[in-house]
N, C-alpha and C. Protein backbone atom coordinates (compact mmCIF):
# COMPACT_ATOMS: atom_id res chain seq x y z
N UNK A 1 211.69 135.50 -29.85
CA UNK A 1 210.69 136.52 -30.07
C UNK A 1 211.35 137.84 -30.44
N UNK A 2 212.64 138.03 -30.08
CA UNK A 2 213.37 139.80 -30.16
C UNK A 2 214.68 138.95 -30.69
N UNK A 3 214.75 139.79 -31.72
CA UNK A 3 216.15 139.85 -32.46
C UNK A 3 216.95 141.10 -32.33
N UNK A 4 218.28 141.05 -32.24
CA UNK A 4 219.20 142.14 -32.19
C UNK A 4 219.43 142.53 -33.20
N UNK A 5 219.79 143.86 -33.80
CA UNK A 5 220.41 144.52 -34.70
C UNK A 5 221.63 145.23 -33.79
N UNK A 6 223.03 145.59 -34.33
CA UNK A 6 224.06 146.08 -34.17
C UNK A 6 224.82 146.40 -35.96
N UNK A 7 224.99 147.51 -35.46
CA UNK A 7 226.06 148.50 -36.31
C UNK A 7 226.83 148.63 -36.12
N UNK A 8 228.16 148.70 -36.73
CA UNK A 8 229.33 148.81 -35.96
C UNK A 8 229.26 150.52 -35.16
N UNK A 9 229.63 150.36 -34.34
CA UNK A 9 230.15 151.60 -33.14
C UNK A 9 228.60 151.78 -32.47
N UNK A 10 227.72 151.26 -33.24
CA UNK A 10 226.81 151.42 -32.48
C UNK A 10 226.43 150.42 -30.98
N UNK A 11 225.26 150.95 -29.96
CA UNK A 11 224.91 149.72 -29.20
C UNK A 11 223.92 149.08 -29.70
N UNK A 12 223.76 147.94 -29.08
CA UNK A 12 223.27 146.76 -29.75
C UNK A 12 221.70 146.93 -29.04
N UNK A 13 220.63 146.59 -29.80
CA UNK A 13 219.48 147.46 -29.23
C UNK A 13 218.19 146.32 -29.41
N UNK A 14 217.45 145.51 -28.88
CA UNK A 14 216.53 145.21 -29.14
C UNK A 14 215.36 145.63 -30.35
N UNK A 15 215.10 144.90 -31.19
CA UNK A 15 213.68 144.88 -32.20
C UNK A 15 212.71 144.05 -31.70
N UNK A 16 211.53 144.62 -32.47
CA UNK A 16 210.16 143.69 -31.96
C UNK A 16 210.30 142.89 -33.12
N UNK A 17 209.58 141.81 -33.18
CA UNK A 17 209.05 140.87 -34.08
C UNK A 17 207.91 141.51 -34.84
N UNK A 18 207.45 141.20 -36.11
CA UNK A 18 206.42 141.77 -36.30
C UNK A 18 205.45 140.58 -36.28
N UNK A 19 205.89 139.98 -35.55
CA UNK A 19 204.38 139.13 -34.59
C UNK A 19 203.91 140.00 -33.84
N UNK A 20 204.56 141.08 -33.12
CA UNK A 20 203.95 142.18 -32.17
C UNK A 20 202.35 142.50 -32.57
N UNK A 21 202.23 142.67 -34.23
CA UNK A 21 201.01 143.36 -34.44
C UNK A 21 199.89 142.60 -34.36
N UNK A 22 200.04 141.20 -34.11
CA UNK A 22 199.26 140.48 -33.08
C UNK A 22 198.68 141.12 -32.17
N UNK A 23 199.64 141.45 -31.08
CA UNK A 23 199.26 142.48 -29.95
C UNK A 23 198.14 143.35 -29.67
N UNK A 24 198.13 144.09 -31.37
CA UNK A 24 197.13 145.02 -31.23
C UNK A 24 195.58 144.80 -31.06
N UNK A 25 194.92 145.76 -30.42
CA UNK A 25 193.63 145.81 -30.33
C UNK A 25 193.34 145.98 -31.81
N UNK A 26 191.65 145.29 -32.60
CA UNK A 26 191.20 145.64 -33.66
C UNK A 26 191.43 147.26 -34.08
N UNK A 27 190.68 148.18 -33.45
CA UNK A 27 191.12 149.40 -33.82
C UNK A 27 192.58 150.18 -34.00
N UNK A 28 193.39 149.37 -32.77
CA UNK A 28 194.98 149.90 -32.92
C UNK A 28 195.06 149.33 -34.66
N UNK A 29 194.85 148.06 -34.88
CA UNK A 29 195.09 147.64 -36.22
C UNK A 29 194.77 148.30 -37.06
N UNK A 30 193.31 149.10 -37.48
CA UNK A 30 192.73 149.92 -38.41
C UNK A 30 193.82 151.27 -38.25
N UNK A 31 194.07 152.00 -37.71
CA UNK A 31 194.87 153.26 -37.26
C UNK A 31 196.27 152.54 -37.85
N UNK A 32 197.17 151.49 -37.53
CA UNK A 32 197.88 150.92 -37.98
C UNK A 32 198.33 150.99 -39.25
N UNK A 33 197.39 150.33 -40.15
CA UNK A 33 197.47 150.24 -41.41
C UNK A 33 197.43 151.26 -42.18
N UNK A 34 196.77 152.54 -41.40
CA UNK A 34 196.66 153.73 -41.78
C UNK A 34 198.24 154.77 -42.15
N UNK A 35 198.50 154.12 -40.83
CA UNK A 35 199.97 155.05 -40.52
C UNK A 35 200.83 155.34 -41.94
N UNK A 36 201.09 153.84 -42.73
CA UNK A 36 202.17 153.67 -43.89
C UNK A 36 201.91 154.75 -45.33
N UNK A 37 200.17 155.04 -45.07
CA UNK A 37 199.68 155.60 -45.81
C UNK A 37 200.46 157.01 -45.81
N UNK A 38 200.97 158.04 -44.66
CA UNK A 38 201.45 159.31 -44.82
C UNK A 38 200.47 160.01 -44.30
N UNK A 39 198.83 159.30 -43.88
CA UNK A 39 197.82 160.54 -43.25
C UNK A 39 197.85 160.99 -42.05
N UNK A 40 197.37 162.31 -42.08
CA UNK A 40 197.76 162.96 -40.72
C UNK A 40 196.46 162.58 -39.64
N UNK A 41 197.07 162.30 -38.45
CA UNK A 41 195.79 161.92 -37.27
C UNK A 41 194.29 162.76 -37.66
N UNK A 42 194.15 164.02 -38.40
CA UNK A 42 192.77 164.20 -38.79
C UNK A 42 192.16 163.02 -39.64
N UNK A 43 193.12 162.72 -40.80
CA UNK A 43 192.64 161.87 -42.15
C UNK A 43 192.52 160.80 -41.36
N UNK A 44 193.11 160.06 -40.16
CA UNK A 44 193.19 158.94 -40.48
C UNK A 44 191.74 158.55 -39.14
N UNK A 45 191.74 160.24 -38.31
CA UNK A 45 190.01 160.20 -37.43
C UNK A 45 188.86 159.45 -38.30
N UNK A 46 189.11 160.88 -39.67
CA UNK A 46 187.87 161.09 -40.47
C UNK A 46 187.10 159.54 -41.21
N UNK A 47 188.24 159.14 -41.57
CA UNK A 47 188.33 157.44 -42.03
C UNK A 47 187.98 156.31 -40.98
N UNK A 48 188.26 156.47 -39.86
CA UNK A 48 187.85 155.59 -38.96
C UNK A 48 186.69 156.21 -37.98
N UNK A 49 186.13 156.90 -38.35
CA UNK A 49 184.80 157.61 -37.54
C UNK A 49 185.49 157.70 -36.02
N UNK A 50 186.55 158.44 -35.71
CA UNK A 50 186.88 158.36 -34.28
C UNK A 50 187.39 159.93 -34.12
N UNK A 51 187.80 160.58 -32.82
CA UNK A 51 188.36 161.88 -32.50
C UNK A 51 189.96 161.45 -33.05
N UNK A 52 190.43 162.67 -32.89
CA UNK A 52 191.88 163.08 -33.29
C UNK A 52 192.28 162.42 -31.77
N UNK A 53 191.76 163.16 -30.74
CA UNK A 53 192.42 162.07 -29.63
C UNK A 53 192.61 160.58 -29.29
N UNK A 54 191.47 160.03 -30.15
CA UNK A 54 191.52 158.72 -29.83
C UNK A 54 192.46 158.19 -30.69
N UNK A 55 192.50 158.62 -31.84
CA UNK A 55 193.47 157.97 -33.10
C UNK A 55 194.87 158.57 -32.64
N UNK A 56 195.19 159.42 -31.94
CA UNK A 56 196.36 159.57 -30.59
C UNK A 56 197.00 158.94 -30.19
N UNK A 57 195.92 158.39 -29.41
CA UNK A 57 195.97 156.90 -28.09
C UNK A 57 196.42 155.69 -29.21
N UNK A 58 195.55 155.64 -30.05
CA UNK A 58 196.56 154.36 -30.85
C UNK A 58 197.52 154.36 -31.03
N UNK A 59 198.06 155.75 -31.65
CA UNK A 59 199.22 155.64 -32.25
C UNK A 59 200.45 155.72 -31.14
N UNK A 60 199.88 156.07 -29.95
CA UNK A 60 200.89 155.72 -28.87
C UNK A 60 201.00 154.45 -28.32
N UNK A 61 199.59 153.88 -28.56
CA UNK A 61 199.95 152.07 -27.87
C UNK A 61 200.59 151.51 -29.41
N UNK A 62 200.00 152.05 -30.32
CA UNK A 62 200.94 150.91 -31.24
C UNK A 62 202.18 150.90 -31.45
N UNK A 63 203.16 152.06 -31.03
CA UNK A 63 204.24 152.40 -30.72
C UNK A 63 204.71 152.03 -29.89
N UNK A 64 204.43 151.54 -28.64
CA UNK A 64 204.74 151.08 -27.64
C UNK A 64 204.51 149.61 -27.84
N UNK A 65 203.82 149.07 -28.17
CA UNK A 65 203.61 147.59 -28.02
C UNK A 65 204.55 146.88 -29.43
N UNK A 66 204.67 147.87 -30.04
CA UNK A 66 205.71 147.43 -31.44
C UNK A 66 207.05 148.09 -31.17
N UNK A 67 206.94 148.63 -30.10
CA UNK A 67 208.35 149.25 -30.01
C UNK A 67 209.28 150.16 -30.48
N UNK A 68 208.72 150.76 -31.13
CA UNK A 68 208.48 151.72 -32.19
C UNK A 68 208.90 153.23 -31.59
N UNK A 69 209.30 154.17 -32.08
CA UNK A 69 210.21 155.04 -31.62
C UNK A 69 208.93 156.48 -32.59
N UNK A 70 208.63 155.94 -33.37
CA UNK A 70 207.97 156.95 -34.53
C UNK A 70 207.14 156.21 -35.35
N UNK A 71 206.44 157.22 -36.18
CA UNK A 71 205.41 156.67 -37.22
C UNK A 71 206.29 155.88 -38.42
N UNK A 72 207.71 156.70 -39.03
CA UNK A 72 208.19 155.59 -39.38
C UNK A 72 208.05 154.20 -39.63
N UNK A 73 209.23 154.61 -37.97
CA UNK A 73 209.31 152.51 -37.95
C UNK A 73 208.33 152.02 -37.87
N UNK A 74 207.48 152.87 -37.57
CA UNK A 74 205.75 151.54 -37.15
C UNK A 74 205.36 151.38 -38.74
N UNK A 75 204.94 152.02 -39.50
CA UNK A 75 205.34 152.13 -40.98
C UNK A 75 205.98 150.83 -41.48
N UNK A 76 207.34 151.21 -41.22
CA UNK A 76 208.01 149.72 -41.81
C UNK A 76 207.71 148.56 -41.02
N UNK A 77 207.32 148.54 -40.08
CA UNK A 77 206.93 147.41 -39.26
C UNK A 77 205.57 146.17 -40.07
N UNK A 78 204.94 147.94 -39.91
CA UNK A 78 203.52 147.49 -40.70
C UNK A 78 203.86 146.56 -42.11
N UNK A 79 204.30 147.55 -42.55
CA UNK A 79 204.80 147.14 -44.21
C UNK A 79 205.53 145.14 -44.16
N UNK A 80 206.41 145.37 -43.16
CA UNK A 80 206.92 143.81 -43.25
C UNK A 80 206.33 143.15 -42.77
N UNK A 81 205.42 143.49 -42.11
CA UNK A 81 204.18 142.74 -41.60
C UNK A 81 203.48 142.24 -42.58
N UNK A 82 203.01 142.98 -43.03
CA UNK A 82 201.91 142.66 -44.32
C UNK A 82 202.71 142.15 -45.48
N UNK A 83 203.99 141.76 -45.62
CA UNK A 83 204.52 141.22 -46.72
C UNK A 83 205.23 139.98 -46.20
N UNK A 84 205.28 140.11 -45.09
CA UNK A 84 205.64 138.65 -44.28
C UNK A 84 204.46 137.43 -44.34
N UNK A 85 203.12 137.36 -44.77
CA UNK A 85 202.18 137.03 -44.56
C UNK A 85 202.23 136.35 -45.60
């Protein structure tokens, strides 16, 4: 389920699978797909009829449940997700 990446001099660090985005709740998914786009938590409220806080809360569980450090990697996550398919 977790594959390692290592660099040299670096430590060796756990990745998620991007089976992770399984994980997500329907809405974490909508906010998700949003992320790769570049919109800011207003654009991506206004688009999903929700508060700036709630589209928040996603972007902190989807970070967490993907393992994810930033919008970035969740970004590329997303992205190999959807091209892994």
């Amino acid at each position: 389920m977790f594959g390692t990446i290592q660099s040299p001099g670096t430590p060796e660090r756990r990745v998620a699978n991007v089976d992770h985005i399984g994980y997500l709740t329907p809405s974490e998914k909508k906010v998700a797909r949003l992320i790769p786009l570049g919109l800011t938590n207003q654009e991506i409220a206004d688009q999903t009829f929700t508060t700036v806080s709630t589209v928040k809360k996603h972007v902190k569980a989807v970070q967490l449940k993907l393992r994810k450090r930033n919008r970035v990697e969740v970004a590329v996550a997303v992205a190999l997700a959807t091209f892994a398919k």
